[in-house]
PDB file of N, CA and C in Angstrom:
ATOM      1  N   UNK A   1       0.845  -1.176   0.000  1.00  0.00           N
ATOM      2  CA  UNK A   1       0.000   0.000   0.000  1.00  0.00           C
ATOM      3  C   UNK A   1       0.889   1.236   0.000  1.00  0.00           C
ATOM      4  N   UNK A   2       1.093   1.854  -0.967  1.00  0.00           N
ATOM      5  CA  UNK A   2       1.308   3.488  -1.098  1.00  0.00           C
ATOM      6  C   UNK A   2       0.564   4.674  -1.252  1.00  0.00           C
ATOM      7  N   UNK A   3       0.234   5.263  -0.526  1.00  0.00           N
ATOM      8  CA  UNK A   3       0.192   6.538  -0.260  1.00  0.00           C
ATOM      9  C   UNK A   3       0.541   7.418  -1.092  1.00  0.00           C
ATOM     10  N   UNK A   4      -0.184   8.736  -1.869  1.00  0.00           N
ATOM     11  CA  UNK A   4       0.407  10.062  -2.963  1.00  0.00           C
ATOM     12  C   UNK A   4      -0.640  10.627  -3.358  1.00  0.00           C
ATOM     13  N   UNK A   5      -0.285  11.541  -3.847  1.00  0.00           N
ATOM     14  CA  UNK A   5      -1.127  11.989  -4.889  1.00  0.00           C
ATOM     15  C   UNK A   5      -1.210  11.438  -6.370  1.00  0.00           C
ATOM     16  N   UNK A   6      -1.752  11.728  -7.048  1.00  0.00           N
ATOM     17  CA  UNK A   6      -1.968  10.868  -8.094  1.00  0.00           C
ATOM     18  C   UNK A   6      -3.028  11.925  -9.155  1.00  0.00           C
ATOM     19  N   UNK A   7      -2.770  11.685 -10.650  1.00  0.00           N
ATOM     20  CA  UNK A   7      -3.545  12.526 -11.635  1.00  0.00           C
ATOM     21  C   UNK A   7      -3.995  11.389 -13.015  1.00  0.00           C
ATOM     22  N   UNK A   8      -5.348  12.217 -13.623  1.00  0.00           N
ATOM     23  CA  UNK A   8      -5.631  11.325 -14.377  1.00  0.00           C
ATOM     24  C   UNK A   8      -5.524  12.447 -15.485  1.00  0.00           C
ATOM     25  N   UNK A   9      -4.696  12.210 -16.576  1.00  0.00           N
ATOM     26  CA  UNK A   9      -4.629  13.461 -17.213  1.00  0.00           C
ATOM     27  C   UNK A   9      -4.905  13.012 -18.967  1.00  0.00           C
ATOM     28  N   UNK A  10      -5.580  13.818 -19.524  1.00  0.00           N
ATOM     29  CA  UNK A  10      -6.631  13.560 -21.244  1.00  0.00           C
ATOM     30  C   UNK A  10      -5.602  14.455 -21.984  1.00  0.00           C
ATOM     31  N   UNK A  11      -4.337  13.541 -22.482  1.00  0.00           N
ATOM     32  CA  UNK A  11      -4.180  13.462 -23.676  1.00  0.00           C
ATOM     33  C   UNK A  11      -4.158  14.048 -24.993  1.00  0.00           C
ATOM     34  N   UNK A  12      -5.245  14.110 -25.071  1.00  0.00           N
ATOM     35  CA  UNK A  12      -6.213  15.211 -26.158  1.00  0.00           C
ATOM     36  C   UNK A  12      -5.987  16.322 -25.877  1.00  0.00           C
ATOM     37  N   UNK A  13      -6.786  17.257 -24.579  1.00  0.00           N
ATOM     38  CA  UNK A  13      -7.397  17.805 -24.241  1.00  0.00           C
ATOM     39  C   UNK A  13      -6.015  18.846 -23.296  1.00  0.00           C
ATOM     40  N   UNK A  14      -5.781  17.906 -22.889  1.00  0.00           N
ATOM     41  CA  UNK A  14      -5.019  18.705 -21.610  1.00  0.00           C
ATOM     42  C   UNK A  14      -5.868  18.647 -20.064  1.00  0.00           C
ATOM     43  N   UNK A  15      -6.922  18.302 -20.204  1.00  0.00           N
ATOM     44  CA  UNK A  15      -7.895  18.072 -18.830  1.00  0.00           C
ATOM     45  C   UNK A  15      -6.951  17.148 -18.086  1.00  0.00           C
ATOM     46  N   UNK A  16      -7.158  17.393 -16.503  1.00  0.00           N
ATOM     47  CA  UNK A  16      -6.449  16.578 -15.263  1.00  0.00           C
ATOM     48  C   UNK A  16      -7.006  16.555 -14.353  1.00  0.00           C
ATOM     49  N   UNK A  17      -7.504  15.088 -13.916  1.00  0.00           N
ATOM     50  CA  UNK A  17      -8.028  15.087 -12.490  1.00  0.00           C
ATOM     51  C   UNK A  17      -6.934  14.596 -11.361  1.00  0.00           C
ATOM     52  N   UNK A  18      -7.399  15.403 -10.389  1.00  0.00           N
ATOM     53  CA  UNK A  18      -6.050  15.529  -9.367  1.00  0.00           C
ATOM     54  C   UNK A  18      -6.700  14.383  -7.727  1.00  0.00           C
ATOM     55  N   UNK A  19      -5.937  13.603  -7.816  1.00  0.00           N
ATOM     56  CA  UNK A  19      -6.846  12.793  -6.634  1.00  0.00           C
ATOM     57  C   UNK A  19      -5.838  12.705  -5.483  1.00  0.00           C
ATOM     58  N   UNK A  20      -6.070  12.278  -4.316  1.00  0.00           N
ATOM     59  CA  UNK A  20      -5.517  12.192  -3.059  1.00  0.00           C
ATOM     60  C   UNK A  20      -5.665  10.558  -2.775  1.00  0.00           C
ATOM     61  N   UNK A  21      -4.763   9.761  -1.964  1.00  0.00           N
ATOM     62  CA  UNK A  21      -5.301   8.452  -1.521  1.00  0.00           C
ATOM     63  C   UNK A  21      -3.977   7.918  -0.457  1.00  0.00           C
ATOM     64  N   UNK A  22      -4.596   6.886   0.646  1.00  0.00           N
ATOM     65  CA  UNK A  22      -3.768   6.169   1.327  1.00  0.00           C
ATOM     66  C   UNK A  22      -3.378   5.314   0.401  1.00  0.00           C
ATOM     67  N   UNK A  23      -3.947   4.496  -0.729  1.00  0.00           N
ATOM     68  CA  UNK A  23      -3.605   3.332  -1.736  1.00  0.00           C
ATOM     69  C   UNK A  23      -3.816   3.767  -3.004  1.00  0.00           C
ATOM     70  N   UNK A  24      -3.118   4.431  -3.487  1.00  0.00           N
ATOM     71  CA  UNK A  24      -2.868   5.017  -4.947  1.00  0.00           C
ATOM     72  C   UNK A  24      -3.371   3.987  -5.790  1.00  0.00           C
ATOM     73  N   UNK A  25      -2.678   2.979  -5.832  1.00  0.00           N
ATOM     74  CA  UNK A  25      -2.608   1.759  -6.693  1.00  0.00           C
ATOM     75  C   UNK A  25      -4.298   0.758  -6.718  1.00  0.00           C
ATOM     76  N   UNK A  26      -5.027   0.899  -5.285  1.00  0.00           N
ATOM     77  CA  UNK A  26      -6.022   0.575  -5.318  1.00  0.00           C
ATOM     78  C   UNK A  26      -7.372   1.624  -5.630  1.00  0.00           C
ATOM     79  N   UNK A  27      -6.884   3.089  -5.455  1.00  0.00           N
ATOM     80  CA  UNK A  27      -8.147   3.796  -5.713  1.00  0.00           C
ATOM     81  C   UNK A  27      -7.750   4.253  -7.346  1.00  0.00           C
ATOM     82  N   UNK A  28      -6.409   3.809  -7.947  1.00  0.00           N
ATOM     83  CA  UNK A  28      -6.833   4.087  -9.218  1.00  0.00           C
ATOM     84  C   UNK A  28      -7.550   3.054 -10.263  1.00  0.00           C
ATOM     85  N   UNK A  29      -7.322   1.723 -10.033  1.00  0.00           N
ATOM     86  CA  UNK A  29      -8.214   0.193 -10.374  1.00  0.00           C
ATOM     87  C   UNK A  29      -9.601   1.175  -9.946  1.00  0.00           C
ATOM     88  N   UNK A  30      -9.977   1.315  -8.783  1.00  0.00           N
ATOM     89  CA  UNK A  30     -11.579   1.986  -8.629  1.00  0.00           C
ATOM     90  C   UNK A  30     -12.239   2.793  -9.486  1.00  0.00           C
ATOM     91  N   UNK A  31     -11.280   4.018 -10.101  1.00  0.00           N
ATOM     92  CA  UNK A  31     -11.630   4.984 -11.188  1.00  0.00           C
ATOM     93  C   UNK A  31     -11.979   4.402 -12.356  1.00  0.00           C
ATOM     94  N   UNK A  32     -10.508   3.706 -12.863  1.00  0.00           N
ATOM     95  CA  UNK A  32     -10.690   2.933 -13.870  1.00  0.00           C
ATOM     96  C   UNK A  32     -11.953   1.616 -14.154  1.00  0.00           C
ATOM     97  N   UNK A  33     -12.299   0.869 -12.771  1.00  0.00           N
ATOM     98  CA  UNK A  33     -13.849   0.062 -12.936  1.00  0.00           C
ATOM     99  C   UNK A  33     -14.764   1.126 -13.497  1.00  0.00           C
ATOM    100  N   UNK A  34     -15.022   1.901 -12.091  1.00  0.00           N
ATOM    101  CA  UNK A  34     -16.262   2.963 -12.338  1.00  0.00           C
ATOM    102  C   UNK A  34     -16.193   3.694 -13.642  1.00  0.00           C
ATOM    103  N   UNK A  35     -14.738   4.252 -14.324  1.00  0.00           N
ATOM    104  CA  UNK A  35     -15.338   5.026 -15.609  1.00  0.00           C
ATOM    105  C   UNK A  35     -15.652   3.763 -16.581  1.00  0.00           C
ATOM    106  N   UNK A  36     -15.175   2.089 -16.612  1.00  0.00           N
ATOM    107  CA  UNK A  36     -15.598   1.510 -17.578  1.00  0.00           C
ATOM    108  C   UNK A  36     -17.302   0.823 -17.435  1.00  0.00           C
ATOM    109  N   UNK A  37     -16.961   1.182 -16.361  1.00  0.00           N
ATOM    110  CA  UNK A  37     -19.079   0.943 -15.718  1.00  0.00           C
ATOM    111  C   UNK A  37     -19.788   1.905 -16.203  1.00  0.00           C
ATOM    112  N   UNK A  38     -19.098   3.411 -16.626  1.00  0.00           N
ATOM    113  CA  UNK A  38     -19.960   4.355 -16.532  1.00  0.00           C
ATOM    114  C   UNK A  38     -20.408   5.039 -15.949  1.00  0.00           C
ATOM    115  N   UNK A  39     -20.395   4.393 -14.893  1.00  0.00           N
ATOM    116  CA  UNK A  39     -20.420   5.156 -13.639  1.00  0.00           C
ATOM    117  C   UNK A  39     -19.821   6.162 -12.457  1.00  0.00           C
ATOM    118  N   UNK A  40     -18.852   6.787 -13.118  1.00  0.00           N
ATOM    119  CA  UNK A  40     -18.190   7.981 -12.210  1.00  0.00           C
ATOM    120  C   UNK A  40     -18.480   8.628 -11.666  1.00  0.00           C
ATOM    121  N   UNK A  41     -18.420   9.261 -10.061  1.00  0.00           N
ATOM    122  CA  UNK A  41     -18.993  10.769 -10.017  1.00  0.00           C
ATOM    123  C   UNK A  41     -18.446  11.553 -10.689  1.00  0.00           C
ATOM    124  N   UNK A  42     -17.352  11.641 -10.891  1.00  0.00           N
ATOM    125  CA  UNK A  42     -17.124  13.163 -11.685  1.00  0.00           C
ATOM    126  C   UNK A  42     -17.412  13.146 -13.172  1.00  0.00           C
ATOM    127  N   UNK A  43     -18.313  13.685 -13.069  1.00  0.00           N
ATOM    128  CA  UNK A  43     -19.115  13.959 -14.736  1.00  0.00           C
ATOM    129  C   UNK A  43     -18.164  13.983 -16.029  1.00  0.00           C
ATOM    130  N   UNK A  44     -17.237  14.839 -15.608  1.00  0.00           N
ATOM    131  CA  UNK A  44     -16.534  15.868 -16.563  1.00  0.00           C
ATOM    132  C   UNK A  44     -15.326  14.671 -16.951  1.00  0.00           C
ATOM    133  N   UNK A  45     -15.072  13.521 -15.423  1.00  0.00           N
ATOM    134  CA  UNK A  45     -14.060  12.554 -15.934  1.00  0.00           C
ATOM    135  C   UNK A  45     -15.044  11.500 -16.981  1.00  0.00           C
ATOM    136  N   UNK A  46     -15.919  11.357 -16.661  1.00  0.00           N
ATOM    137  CA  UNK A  46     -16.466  10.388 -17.133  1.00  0.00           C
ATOM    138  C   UNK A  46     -17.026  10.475 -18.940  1.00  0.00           C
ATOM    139  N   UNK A  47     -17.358  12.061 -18.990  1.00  0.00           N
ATOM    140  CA  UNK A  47     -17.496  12.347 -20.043  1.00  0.00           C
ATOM    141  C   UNK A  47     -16.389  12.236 -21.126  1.00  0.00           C
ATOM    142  N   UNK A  48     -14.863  12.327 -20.452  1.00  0.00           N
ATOM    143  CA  UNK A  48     -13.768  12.620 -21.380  1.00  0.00           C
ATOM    144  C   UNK A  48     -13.606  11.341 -21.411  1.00  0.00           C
ATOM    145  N   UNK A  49     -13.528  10.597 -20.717  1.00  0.00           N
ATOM    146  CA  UNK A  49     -13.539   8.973 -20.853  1.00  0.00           C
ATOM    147  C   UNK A  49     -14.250   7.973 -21.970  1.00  0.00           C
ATOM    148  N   UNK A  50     -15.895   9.017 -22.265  1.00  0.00           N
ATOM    149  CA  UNK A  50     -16.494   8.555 -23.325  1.00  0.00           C
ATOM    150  C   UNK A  50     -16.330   8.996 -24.730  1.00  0.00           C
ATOM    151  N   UNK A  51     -16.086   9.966 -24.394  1.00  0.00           N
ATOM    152  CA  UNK A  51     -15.570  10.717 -25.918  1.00  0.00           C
ATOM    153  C   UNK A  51     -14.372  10.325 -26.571  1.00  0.00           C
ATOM    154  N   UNK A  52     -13.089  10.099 -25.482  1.00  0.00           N
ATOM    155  CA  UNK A  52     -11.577  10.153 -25.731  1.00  0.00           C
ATOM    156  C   UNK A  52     -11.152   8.988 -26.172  1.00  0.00           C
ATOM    157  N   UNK A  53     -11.994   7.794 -24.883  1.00  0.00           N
ATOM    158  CA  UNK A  53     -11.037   6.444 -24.581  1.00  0.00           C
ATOM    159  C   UNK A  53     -10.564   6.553 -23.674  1.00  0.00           C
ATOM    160  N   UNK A  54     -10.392   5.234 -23.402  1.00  0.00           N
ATOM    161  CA  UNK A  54      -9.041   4.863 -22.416  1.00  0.00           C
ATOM    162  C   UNK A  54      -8.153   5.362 -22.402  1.00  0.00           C
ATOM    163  N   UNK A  55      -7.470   4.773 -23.759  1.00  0.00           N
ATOM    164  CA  UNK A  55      -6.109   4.908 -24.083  1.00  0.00           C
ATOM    165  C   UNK A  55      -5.834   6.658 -24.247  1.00  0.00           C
ATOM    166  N   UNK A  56      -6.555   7.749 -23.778  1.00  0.00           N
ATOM    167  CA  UNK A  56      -5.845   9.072 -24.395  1.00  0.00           C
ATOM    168  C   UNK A  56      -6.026   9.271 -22.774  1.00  0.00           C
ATOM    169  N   UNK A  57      -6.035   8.590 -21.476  1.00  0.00           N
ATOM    170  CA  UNK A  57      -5.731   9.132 -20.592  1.00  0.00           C
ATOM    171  C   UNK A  57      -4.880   8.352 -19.683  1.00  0.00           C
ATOM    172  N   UNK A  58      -3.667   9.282 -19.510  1.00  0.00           N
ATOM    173  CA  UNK A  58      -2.353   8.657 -18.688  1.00  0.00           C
ATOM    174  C   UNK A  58      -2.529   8.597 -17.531  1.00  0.00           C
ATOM    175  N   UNK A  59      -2.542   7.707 -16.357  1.00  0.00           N
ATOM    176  CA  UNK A  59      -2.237   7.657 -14.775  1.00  0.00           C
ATOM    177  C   UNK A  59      -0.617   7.530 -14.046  1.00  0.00           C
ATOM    178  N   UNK A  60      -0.694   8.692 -13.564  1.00  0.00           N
ATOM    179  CA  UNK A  60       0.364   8.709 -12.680  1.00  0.00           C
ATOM    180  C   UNK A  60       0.536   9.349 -11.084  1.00  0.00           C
ATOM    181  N   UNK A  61       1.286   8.864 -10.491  1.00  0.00           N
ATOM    182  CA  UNK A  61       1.231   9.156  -9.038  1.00  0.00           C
ATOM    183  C   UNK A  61       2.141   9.576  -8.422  1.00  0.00           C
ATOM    184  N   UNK A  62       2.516  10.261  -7.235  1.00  0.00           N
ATOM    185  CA  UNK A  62       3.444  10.883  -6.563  1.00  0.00           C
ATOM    186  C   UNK A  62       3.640   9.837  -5.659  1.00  0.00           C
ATOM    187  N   UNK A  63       4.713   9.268  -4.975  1.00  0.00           N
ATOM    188  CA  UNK A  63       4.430   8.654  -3.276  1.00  0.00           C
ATOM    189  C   UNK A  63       4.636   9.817  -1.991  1.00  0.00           C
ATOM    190  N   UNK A  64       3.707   9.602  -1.127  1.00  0.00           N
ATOM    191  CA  UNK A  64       4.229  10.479  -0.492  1.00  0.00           C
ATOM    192  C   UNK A  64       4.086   9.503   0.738  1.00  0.00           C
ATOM    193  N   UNK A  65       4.270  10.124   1.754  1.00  0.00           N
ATOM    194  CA  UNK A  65       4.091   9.543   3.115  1.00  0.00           C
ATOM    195  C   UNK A  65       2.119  10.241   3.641  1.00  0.00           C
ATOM    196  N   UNK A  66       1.917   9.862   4.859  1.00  0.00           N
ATOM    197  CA  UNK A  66       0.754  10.581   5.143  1.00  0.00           C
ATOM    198  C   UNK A  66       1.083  11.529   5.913  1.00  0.00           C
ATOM    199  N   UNK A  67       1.496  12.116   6.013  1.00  0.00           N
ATOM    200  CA  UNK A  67       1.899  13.709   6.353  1.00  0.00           C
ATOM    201  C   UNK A  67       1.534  14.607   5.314  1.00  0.00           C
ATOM    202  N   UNK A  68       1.961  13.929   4.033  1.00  0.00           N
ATOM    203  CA  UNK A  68       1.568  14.889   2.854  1.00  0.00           C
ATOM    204  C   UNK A  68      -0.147  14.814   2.763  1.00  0.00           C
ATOM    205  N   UNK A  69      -1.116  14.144   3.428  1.00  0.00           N
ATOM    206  CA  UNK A  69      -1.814  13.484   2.600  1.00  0.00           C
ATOM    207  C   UNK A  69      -3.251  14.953   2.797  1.00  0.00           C
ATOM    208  N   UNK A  70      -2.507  15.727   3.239  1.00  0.00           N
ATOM    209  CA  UNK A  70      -3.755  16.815   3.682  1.00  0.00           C
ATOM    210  C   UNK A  70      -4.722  17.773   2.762  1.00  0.00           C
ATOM    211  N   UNK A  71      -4.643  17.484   1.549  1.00  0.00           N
ATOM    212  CA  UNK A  71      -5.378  17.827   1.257  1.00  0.00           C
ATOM    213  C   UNK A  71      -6.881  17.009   0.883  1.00  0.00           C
ATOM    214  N   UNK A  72      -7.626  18.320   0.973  1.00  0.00           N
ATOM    215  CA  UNK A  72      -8.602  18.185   1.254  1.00  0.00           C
ATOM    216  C   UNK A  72     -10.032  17.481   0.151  1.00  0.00           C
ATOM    217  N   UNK A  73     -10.054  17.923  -1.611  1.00  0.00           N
ATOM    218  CA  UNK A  73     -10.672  17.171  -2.138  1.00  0.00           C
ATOM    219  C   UNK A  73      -9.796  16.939  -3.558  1.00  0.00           C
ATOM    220  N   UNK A  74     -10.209  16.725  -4.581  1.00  0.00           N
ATOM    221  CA  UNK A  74      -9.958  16.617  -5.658  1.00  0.00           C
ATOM    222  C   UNK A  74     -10.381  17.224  -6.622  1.00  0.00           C
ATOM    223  N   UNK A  75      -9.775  17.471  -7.587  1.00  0.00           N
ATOM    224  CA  UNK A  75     -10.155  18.267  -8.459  1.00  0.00           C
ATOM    225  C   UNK A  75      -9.966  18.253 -10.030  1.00  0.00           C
ATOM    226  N   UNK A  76     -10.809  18.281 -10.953  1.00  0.00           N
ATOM    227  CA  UNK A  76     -10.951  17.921 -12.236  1.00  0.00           C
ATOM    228  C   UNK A  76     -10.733  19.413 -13.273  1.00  0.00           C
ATOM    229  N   UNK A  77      -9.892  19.656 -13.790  1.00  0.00           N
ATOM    230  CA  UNK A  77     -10.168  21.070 -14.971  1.00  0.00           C
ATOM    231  C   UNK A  77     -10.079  20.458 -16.250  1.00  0.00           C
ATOM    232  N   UNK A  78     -11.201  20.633 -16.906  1.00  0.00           N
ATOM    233  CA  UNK A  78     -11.205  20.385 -18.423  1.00  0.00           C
ATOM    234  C   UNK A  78     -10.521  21.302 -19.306  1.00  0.00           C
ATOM    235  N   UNK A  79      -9.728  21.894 -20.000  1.00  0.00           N
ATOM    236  CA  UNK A  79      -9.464  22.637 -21.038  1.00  0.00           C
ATOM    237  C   UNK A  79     -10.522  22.829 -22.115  1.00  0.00           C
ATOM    238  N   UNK A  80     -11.210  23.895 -22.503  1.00  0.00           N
ATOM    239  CA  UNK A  80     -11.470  23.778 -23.400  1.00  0.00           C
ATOM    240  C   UNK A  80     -10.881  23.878 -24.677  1.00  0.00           C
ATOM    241  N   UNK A  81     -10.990  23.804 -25.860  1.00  0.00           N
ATOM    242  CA  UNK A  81      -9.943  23.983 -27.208  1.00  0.00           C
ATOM    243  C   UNK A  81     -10.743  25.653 -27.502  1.00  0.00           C
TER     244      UNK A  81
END
């Protein structure tokens, strides 16, 4: 189990969702179920997910310890073109 921050970032677009987690590695498998379910809360991920694909969005993560882990929510910015 690692601990970081972590981003889901479109490829295309330039859009990035910015997430927080004690298990990086397990809450990004979660994103990835839920956007192939369809089911995401975040609209705006889920939408670029349907339009884009999979494949035009990269996952990557920071490790941090939990000291870093303070922030507070997450956050999605779409670019528009």
């Amino acid at each position: 189990m690692t601990s970081g921050i972590y981003q889901i970032k479109n490829n295309i677009n330039g859009g990035v969702y910015f997430g927080r987690s004690v298990d990086v590695a397990d809450r990004m498998t979660h994103h990835r179920n839920e956007l192939r379910r369809g089911v995401h809360r975040n609209k705006r991920l889920q939408n670029a997910w349907n339009k884009y694909g999979e494949n035009a969005l990269d996952r990557k993560s920071t490790r941090l310890n939990s000291s870093h882990l303070g922030i507070s929510y997450a956050v999605f910015c779409l670019k528009k073109k």
